[in-house]
N, C-alpha and C. Protein backbone atom coordinates (compact mmCIF):
# COMPACT_ATOMS: atom_id res chain seq x y z
N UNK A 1 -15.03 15.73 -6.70
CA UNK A 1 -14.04 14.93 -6.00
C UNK A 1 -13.90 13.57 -6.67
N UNK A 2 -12.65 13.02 -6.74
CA UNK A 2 -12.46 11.90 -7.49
C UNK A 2 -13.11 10.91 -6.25
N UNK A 3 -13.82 9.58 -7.17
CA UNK A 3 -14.18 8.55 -6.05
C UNK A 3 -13.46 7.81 -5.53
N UNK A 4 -11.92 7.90 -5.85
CA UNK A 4 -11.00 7.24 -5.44
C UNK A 4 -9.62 7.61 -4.68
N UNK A 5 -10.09 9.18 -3.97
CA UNK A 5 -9.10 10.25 -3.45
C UNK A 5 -7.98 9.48 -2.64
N UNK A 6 -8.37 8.62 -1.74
CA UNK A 6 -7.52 8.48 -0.79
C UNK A 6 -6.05 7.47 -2.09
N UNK A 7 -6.72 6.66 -2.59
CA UNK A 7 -5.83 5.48 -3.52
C UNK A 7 -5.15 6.67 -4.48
N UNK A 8 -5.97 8.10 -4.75
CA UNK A 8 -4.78 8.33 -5.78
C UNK A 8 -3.92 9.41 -4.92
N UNK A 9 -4.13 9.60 -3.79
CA UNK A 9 -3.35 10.44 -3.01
C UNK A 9 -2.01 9.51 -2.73
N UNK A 10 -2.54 8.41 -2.25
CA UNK A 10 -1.64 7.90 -2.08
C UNK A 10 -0.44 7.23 -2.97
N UNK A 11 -1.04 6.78 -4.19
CA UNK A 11 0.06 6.85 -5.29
C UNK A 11 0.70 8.21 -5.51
N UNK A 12 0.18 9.33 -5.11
CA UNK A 12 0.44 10.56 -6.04
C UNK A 12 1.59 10.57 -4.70
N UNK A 13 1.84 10.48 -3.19
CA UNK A 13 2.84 10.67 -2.39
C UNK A 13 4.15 9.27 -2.63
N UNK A 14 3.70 8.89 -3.31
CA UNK A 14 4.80 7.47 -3.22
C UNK A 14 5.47 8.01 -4.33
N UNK A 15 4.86 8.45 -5.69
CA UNK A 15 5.81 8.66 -7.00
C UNK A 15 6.55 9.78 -6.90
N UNK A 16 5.87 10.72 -5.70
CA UNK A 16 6.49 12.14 -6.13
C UNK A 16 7.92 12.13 -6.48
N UNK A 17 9.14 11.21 -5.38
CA UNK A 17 10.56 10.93 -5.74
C UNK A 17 11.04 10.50 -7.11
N UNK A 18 9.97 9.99 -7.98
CA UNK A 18 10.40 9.33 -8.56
C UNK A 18 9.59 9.59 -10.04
N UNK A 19 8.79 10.26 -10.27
CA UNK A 19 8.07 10.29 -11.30
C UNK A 19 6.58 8.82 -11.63
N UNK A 20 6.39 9.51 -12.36
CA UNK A 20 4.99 8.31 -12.93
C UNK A 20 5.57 6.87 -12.91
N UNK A 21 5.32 6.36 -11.90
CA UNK A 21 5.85 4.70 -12.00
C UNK A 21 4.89 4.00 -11.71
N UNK A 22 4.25 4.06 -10.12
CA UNK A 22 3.33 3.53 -10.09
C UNK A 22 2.00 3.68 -10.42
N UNK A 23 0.95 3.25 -10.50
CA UNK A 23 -0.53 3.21 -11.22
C UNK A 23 -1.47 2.99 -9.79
N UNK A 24 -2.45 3.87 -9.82
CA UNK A 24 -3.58 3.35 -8.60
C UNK A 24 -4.13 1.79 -8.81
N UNK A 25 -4.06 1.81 -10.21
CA UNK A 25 -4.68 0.53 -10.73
C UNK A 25 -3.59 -1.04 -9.98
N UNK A 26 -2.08 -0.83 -10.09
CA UNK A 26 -1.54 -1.27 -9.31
C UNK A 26 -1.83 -1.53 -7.72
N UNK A 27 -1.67 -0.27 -7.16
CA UNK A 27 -1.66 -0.25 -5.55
C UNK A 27 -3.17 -1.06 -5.30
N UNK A 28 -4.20 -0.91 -6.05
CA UNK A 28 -4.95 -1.37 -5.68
C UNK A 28 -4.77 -3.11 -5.90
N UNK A 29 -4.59 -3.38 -7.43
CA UNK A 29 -4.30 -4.98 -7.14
C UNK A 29 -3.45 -5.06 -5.90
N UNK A 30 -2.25 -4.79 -5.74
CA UNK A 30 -1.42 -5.28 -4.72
C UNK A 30 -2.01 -5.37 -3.39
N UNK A 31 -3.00 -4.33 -2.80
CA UNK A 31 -3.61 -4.02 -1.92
C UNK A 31 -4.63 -5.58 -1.76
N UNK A 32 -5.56 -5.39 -3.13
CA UNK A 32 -6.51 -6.97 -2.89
C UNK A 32 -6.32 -8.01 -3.10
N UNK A 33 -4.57 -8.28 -3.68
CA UNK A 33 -4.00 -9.49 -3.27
C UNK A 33 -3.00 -9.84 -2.04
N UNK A 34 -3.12 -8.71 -1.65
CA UNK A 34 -2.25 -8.84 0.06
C UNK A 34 -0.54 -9.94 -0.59
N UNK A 35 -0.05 -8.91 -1.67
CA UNK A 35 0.69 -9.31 -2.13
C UNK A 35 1.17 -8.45 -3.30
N UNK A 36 3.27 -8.68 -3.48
CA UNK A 36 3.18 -7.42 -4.07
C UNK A 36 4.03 -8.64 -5.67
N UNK A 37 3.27 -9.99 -5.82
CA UNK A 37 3.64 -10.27 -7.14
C UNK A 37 3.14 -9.91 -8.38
N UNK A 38 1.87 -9.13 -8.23
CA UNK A 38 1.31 -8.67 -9.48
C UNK A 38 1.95 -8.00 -10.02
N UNK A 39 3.24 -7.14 -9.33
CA UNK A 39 4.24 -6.25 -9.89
C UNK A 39 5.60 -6.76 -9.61
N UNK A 40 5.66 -8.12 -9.70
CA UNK A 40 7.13 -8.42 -10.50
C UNK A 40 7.58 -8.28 -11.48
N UNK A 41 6.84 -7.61 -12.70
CA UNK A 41 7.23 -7.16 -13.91
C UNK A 41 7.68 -5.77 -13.50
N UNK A 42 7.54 -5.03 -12.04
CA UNK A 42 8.10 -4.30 -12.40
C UNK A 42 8.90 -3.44 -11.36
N UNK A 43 9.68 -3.59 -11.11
CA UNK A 43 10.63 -3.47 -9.50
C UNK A 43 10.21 -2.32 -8.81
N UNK A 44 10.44 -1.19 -9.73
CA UNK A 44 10.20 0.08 -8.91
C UNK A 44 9.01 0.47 -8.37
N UNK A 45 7.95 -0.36 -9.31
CA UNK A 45 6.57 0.02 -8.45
C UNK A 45 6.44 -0.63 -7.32
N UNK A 46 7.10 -2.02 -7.33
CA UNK A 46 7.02 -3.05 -6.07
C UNK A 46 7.88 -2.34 -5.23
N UNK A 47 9.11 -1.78 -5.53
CA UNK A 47 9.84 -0.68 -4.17
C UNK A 47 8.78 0.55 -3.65
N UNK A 48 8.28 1.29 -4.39
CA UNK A 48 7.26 1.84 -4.07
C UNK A 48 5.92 1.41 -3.41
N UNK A 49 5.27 0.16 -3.41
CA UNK A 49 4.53 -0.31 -2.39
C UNK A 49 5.28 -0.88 -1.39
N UNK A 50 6.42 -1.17 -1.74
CA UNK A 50 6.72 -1.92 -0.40
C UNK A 50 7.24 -0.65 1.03
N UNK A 51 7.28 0.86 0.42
CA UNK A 51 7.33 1.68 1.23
C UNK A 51 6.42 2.47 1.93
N UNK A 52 5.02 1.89 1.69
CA UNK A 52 3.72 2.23 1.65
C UNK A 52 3.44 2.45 2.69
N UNK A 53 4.00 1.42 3.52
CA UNK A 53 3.45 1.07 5.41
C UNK A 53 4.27 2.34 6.34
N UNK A 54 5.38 2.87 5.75
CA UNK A 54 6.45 3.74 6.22
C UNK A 54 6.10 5.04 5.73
N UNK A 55 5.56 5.62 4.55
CA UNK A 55 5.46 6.65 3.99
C UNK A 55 4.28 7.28 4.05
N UNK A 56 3.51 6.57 4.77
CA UNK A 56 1.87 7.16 4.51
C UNK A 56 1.31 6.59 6.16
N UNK A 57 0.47 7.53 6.47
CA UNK A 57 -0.29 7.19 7.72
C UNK A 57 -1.17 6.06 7.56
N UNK A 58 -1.40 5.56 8.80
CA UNK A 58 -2.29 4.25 8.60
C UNK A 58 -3.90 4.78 8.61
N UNK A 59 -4.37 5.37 8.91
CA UNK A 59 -5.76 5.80 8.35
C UNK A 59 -5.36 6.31 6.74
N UNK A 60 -4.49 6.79 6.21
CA UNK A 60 -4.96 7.16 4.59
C UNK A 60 -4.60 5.48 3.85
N UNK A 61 -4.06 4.85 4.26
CA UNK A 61 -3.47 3.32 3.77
C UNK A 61 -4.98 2.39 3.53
N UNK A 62 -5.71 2.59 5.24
CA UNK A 62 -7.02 2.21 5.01
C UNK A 62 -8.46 2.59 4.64
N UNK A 63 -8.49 3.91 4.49
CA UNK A 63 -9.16 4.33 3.05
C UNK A 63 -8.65 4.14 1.92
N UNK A 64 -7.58 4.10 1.22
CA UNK A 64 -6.85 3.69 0.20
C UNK A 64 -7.70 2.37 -0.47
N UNK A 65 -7.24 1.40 0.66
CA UNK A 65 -7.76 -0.15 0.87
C UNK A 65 -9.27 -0.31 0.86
N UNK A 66 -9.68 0.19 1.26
CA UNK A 66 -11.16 0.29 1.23
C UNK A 66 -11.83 1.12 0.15
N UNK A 67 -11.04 1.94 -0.72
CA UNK A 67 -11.63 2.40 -2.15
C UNK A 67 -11.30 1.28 -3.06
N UNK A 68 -9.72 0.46 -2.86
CA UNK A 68 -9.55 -0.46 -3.70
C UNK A 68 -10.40 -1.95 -3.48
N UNK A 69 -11.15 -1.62 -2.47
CA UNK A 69 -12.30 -3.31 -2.06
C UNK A 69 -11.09 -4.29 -1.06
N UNK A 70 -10.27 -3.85 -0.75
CA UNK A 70 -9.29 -4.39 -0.34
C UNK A 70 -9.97 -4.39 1.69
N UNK A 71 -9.61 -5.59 2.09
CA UNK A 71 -10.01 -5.65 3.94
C UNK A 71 -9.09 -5.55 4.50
N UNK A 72 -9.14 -5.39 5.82
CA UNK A 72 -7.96 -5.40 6.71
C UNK A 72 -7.18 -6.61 6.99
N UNK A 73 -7.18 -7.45 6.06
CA UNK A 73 -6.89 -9.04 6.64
C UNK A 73 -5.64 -8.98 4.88
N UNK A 74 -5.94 -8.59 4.08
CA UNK A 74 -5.62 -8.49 2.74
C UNK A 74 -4.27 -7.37 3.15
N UNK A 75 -5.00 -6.16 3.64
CA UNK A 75 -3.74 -5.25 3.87
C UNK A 75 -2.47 -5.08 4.48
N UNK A 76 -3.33 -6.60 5.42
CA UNK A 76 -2.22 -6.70 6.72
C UNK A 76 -1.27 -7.59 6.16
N UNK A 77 -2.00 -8.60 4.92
CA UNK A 77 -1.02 -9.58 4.36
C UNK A 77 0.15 -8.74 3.46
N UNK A 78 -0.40 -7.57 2.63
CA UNK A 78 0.34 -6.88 2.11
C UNK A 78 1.76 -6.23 3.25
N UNK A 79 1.15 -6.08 4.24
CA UNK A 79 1.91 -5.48 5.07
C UNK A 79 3.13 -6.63 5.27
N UNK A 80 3.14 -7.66 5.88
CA UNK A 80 3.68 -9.12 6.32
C UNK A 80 4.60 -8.88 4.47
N UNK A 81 4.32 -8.90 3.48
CA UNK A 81 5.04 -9.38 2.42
C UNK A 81 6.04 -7.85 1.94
N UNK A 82 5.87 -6.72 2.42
CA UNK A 82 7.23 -5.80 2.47
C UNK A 82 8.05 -5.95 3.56
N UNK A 83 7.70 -6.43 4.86
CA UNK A 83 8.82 -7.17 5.35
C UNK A 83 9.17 -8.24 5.21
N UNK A 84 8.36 -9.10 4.34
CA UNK A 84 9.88 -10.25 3.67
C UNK A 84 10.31 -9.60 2.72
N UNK A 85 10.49 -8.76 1.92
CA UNK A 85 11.03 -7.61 1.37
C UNK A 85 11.91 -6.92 1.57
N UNK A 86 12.14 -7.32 3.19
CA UNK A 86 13.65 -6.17 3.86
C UNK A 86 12.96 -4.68 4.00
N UNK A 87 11.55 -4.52 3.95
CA UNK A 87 11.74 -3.30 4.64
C UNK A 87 11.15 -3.06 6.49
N UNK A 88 11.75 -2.04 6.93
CA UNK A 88 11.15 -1.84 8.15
C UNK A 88 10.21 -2.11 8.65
N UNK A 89 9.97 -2.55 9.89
CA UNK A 89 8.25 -2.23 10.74
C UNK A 89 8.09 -0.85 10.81
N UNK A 90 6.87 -1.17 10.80
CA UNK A 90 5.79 0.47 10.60
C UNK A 90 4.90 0.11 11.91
N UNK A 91 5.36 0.68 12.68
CA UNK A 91 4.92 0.71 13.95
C UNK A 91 3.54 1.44 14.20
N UNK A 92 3.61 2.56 13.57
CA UNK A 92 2.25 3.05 13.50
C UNK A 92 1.04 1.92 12.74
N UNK A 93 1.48 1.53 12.25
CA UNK A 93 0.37 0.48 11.54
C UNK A 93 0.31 -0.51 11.88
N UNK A 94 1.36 -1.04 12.92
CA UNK A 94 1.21 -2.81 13.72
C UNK A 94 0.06 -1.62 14.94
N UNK A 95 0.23 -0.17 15.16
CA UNK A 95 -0.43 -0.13 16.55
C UNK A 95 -1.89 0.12 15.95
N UNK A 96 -2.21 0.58 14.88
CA UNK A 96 -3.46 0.80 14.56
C UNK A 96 -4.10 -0.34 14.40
N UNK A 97 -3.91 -1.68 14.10
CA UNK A 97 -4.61 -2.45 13.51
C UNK A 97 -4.64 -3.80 14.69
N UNK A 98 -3.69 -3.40 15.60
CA UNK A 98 -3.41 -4.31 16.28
C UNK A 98 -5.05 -5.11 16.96
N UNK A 99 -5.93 -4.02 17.45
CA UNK A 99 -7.17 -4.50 17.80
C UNK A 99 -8.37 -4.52 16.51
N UNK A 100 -7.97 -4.77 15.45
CA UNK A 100 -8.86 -5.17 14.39
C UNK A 100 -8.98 -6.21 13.78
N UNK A 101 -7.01 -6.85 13.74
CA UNK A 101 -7.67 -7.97 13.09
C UNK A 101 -8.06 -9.54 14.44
């Protein structure tokens, strides 16, 4: 088993539309900077995390986060910076986390 299943599952469901764009190595910076400027060089991967909170359940998001060393305070910031992004609330993930942070 890879030691990093949940982070490459989860890249592997974000690219499927789209082919090899994004990198685990990505999702994970973006993840432990609770921020998606590490990939302003490169739009489509930043459209692809910024659909992260919408496309994937919130337990695989936080194993994801937690293979990348990433906390719930980091993820949640990530979360906060795809909606200044213009994308949707992810309701499932404001309800999961709501009593954590």
């Amino acid at each position: 088993m890879h030691p990093h299943n949940a982070l490459h599952l989860a890249v592997g469901h974000l690219n499927v539309p789209v082919g090899d764009i994004l990198t685990a190595g990505q999702l994970a910076l973006a993840m432990q900077q609770g921020s998606l400027e590490s990939l302003a060089e490169s739009p489509s991967a930043a459209a692809l995390v910024s659909s992260l909170f919408i496309d994937l359940p919130p337990g695989m998001i936080l194993q994801a986060g937690a293979e990348a060393k990433a906390d719930i305070k980091q993820l949640d910031k990530l979360y906060a910076a795809t909606l200044a992004a213009s994308m949707p609330r992810a309701r499932a993930w404001e309800k999961t986390i709501e009593h954590m942070l």
